[in-house]
Protein backbone atom coordinates (compact mmCIF):
# COMPACT_ATOMS: atom_id res chain seq x y z
CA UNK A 1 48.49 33.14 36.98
CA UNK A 2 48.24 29.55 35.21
CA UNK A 3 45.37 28.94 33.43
CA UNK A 4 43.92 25.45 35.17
CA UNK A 5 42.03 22.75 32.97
CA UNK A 6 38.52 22.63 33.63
CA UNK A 7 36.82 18.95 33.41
CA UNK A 8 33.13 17.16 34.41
CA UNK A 9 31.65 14.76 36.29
CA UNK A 10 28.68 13.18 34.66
CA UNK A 11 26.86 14.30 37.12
CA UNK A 12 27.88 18.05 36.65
CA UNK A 13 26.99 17.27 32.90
CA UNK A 14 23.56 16.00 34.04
CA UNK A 15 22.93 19.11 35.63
CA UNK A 16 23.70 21.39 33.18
CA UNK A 17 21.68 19.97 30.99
CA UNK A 18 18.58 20.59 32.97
CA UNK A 19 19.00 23.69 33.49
CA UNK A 20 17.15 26.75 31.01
CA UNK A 21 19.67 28.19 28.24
CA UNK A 22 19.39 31.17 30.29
CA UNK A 23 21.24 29.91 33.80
CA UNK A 24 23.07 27.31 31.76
CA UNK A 25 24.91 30.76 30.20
CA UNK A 26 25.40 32.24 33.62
CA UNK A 27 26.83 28.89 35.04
CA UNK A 28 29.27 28.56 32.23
CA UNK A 29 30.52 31.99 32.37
CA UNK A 30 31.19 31.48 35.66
CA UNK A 31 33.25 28.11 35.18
CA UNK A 32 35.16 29.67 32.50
CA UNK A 33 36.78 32.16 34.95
CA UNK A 34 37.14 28.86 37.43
CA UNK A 35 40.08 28.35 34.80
CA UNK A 36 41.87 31.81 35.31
CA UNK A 37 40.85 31.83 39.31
CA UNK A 38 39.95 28.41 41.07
CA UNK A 39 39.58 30.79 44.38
CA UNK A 40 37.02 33.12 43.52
CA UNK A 41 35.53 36.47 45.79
CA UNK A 42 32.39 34.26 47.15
CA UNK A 43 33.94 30.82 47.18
CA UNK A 44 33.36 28.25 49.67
CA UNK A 45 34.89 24.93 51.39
CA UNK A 46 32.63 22.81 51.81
CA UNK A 47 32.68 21.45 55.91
CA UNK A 48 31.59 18.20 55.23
CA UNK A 49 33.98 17.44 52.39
CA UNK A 50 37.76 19.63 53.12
CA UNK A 51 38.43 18.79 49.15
CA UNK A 52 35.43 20.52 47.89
CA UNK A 53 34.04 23.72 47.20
CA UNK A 54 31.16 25.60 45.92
CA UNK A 55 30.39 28.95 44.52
CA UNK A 56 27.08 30.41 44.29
CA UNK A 57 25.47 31.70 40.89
CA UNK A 58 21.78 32.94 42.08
CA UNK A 59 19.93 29.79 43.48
CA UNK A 60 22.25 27.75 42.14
CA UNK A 61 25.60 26.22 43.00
CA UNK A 62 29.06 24.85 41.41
CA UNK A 63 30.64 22.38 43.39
CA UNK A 64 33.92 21.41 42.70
CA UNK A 65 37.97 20.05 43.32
CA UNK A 66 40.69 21.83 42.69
CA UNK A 67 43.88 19.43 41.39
CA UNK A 68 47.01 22.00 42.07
CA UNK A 69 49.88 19.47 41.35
CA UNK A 70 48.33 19.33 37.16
CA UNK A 71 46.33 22.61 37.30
CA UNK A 72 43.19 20.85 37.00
CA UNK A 73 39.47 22.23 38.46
CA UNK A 74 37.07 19.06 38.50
CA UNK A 75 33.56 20.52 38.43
CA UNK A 76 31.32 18.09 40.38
CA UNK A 77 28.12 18.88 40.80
CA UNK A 78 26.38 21.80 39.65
CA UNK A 79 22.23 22.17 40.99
CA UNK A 80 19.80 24.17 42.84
CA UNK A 81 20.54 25.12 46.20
CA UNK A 82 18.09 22.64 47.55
CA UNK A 83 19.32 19.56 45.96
CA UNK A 84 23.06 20.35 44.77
CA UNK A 85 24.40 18.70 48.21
CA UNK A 86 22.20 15.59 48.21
CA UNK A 87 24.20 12.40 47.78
CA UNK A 88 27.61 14.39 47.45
CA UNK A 89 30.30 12.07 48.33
């Protein structure tokens, strides 16, 4: 499988940066194997937006495109449960 280019929203920067170093790790650990496997065991579409999806990583959540024509998995928005979907779109 092709390894797909991982890029950030602002946003999604935003949020990892508020995050402790400890669920910061587990989030990015989990985007790095976004790059091998944009379809993970867990992963979700999003109803409201058909472009998006989310996985879960404890309470909190990755939301994000996947680009198949250049390879490319846009990482949106990445929050708490309770606030990740808030002013998405």
């Amino acid at each position: 499988m092709s390894n797909y280019k991982v890029e950030f929203s602002p946003a999604a920067l935003r949020g990892l940066k508020r995050l402790s170093a400890q669920e910061r790790t587990r989030i990015l650990k989990n985007i790095k194997e976004l790059a091998y496997n944009p379809r993970p065991h867990g992963y979700r579409q999003l109803s409201e937006f058909e472009k998006l999806f989310r996985i879960r990583v404890g309470d909190y959540r990755i939301v994000y495109s996947i680009k198949e024509g250049i390879l490319t998995v846009s990482i949106v928005k990445i929050g708490h449960r309770s606030k990740v979907y808030k002013k998405l779109g």
